[in-house]
Each structure stands twice: as C-alpha cells, then as structure tokens.
N, C-alpha and C. Protein backbone atom coordinates (compact mmCIF):
# COMPACT_ATOMS: atom_id res chain seq x y z
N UNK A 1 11.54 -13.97 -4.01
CA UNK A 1 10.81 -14.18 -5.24
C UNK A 1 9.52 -13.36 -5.17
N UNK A 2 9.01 -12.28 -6.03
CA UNK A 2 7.76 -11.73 -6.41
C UNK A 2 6.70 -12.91 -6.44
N UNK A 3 5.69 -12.38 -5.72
CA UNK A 3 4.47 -12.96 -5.79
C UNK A 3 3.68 -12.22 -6.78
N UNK A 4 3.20 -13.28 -7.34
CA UNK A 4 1.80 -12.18 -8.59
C UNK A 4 0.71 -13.07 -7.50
N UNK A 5 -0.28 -11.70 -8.08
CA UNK A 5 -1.99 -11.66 -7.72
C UNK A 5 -2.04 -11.82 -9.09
N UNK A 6 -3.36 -11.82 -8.94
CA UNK A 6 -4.46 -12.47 -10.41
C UNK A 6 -5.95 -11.84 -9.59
N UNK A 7 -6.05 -10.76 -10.46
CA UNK A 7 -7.82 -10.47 -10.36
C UNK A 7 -8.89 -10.58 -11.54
N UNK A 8 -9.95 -11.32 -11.58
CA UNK A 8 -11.06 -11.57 -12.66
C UNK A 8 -11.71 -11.11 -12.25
N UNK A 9 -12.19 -10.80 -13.46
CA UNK A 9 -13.97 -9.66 -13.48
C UNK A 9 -14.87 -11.29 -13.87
N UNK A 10 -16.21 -11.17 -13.37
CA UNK A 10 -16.85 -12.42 -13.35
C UNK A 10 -18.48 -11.55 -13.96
N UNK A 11 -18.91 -12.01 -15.03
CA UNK A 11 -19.87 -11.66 -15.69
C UNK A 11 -20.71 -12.60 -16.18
N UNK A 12 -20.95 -12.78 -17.36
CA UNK A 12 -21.46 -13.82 -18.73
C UNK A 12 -20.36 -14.72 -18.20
N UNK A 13 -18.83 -13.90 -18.18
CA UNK A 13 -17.76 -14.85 -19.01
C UNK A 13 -16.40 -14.52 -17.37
N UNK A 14 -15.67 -15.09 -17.52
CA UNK A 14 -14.43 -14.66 -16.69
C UNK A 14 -13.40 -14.50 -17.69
N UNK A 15 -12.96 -13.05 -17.17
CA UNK A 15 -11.87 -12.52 -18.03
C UNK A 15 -10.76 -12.09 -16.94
N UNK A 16 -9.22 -12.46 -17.16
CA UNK A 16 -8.43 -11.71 -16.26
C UNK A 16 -8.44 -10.34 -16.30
N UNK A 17 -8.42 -9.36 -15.56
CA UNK A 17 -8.16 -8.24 -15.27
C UNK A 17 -6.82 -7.92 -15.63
N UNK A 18 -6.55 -7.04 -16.84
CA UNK A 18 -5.05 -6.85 -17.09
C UNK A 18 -4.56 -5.61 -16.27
N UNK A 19 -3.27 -5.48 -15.77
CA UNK A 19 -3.05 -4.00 -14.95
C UNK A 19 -1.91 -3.56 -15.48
N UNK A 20 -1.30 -2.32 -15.32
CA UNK A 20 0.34 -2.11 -15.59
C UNK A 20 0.33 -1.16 -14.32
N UNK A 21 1.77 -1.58 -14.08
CA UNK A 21 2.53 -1.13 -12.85
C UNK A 21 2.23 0.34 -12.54
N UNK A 22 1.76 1.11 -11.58
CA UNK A 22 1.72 1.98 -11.04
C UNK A 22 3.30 2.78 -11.15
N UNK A 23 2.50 4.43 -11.96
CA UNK A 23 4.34 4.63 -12.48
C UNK A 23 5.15 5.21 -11.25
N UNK A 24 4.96 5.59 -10.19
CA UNK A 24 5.81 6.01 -9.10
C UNK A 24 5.25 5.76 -7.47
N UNK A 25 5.94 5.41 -6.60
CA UNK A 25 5.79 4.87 -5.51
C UNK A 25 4.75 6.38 -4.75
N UNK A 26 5.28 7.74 -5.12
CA UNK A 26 4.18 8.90 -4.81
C UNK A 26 3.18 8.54 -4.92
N UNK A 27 2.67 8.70 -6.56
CA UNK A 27 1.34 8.41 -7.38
C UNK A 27 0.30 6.97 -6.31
N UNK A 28 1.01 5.50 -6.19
CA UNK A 28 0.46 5.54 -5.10
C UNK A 28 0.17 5.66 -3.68
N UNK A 29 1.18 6.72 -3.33
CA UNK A 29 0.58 7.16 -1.78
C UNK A 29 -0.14 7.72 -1.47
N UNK A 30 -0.29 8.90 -2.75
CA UNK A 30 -1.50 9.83 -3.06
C UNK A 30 -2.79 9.05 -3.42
N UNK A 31 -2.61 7.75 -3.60
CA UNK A 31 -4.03 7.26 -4.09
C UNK A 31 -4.13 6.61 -3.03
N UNK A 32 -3.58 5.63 -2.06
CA UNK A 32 -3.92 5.54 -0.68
C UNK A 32 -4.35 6.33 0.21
N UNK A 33 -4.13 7.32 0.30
CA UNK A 33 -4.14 8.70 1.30
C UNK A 33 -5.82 8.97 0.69
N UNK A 34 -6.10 9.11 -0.10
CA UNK A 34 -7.50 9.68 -0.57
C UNK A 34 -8.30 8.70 -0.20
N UNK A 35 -7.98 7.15 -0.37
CA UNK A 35 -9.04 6.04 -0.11
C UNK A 35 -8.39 4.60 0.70
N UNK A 36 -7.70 4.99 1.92
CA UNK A 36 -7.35 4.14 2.53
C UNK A 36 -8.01 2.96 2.87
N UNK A 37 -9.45 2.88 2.94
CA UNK A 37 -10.15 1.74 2.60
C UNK A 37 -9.63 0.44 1.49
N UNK A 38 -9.27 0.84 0.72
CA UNK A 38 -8.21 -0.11 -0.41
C UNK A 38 -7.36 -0.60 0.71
N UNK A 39 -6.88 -0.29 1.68
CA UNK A 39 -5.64 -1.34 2.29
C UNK A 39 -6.52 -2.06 3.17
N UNK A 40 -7.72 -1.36 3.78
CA UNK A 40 -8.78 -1.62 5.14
C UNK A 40 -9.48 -0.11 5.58
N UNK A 41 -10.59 -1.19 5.68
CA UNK A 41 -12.05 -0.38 6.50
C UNK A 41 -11.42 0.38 7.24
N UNK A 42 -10.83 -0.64 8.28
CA UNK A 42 -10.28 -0.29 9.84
C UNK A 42 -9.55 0.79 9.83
N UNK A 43 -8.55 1.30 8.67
CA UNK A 43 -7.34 1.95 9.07
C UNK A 43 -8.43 3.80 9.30
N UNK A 44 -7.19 3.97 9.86
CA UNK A 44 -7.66 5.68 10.37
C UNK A 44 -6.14 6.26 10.02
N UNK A 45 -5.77 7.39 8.60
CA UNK A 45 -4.70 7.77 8.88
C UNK A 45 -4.35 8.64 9.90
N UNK A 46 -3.18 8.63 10.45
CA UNK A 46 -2.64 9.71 11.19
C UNK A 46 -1.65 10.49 10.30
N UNK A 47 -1.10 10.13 9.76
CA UNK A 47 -0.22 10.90 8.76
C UNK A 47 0.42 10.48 7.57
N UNK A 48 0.79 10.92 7.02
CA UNK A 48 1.87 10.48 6.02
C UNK A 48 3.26 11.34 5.79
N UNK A 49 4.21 10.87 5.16
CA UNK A 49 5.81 11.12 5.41
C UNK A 49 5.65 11.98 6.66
N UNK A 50 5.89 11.03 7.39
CA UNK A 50 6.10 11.43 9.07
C UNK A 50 8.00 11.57 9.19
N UNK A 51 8.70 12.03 9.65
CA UNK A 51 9.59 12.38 9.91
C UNK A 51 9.99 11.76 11.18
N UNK A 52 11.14 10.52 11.13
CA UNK A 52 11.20 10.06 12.70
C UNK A 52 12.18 10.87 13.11
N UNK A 53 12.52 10.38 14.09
CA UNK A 53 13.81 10.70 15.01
C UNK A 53 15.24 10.61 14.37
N UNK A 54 15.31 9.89 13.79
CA UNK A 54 16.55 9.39 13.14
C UNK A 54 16.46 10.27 11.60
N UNK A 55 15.67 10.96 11.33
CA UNK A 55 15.80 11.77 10.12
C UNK A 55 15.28 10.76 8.84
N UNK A 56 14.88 9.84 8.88
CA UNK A 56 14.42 8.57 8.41
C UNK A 56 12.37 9.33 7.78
N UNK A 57 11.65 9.02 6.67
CA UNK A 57 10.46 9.25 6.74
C UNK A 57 9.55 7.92 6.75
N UNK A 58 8.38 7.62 7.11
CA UNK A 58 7.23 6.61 7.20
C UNK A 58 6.16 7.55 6.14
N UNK A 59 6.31 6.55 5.62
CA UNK A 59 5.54 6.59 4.43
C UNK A 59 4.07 6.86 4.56
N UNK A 60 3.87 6.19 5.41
CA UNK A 60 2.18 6.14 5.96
C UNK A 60 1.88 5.79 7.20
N UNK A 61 0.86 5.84 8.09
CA UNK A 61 1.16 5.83 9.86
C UNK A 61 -0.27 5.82 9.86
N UNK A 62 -1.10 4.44 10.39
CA UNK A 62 -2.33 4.19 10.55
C UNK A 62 -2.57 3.88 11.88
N UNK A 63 -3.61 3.78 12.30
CA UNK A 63 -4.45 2.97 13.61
C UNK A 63 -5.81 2.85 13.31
N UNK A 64 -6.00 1.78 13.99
CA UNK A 64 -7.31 0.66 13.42
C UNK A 64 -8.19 1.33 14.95
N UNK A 65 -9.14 0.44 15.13
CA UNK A 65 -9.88 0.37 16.15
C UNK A 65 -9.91 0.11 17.28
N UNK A 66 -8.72 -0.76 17.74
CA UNK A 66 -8.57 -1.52 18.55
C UNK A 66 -7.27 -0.60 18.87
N UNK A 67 -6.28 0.61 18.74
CA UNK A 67 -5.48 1.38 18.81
C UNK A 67 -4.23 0.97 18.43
N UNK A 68 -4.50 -0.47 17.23
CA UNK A 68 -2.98 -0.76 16.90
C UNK A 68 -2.28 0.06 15.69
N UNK A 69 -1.35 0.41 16.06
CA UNK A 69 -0.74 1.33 14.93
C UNK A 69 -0.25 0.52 14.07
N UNK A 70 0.04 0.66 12.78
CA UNK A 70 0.62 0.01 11.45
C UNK A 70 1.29 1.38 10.93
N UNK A 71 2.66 0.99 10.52
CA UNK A 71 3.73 1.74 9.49
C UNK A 71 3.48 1.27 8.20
N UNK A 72 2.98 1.71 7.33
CA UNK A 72 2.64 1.47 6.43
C UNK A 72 4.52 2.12 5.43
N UNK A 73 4.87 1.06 4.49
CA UNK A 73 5.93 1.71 4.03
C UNK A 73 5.85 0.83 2.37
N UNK A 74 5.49 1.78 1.30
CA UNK A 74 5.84 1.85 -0.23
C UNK A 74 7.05 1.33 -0.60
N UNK A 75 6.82 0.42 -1.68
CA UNK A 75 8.36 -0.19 -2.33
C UNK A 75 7.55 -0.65 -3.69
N UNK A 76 8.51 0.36 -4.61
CA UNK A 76 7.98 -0.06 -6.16
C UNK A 76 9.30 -0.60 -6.98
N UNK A 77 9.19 -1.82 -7.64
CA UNK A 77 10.46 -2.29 -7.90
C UNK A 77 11.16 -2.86 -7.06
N UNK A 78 10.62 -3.34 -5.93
CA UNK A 78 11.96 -4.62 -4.94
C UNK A 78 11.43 -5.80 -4.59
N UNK A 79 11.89 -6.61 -4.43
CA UNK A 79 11.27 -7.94 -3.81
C UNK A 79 10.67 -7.79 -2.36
N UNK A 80 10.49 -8.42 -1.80
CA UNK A 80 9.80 -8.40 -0.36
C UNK A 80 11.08 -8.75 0.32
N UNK A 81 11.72 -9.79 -0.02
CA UNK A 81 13.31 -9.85 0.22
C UNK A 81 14.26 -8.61 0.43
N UNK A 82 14.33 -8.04 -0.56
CA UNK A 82 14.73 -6.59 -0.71
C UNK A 82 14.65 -5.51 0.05
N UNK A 83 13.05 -6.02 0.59
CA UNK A 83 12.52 -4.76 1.66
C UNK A 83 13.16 -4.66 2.56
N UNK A 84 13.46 -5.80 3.74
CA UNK A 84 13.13 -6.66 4.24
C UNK A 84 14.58 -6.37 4.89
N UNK A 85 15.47 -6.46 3.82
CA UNK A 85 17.20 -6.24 3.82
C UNK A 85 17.60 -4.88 4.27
C-alpha cells in the first residue's frame, strides 16, 4: 500500500502544500545529483548509474561520514511492495 506525506506551509494560516508527481524517474535523479542534501547533509555522492558486475545499473551510490555506503535506487509508479519484489 502507498504511503502519502502531507507537507504545510505555516504562516498567518496553515495551508497544505499541493504537489504533482515528478514527470520521470531521470528528472529526479538529476535533481538529487545537484542537491543531495534533500535526501541528507551526510550523503557524499560517489556516483550515479554505476554499472555493476552483473550488467545491472545503481541509480545513485552515496557514503556518509562514518564510511557507510547507501544504494540509493529511483522507482516512479510502484509500491514499496513492488520494489521490493
């Protein structure tokens, strides 16, 4: 099952923040890649569409501070279920 977020702008008044879907899973890798701060401070990229062994690509390939690496991997349109499968 999709989880929704909910973000409000808080002023005078609270209003929900309306969004529409980001149109291609690229569009945001390219906007991660420029300001990886949006996922975390911490991350440091090392690359993006990395090419494994298996002919397979990683979408995104971080390490924090502490030298833990994170695979960062894009899915527009699937459940977390979906991914996951």
């Amino acid at each position: 099952m999709p989880i929704e977020v909910g973000i409000w702008k808080i002023n005078d008044s609270i209003k929900k923040v309306t969004f529409s879907p980001i149109e291609s899973e690229r569009k945001l890798e390219e906007t991660l890649v420029k300001d990886l701060s949006i996922l975390s401070e911490d991350f440091l990229l090392i690359g993006n569409q990395i090419q494994t062994d298996y002919g397979k690509f990683i979408d995104m390939l971080t390490i924090d501070e502490e030298g833990n690496l994170y695979i960062i991997e894009l899915k527009k349109n699937q459940t977390p279920r979906d991914v996951v499968a």
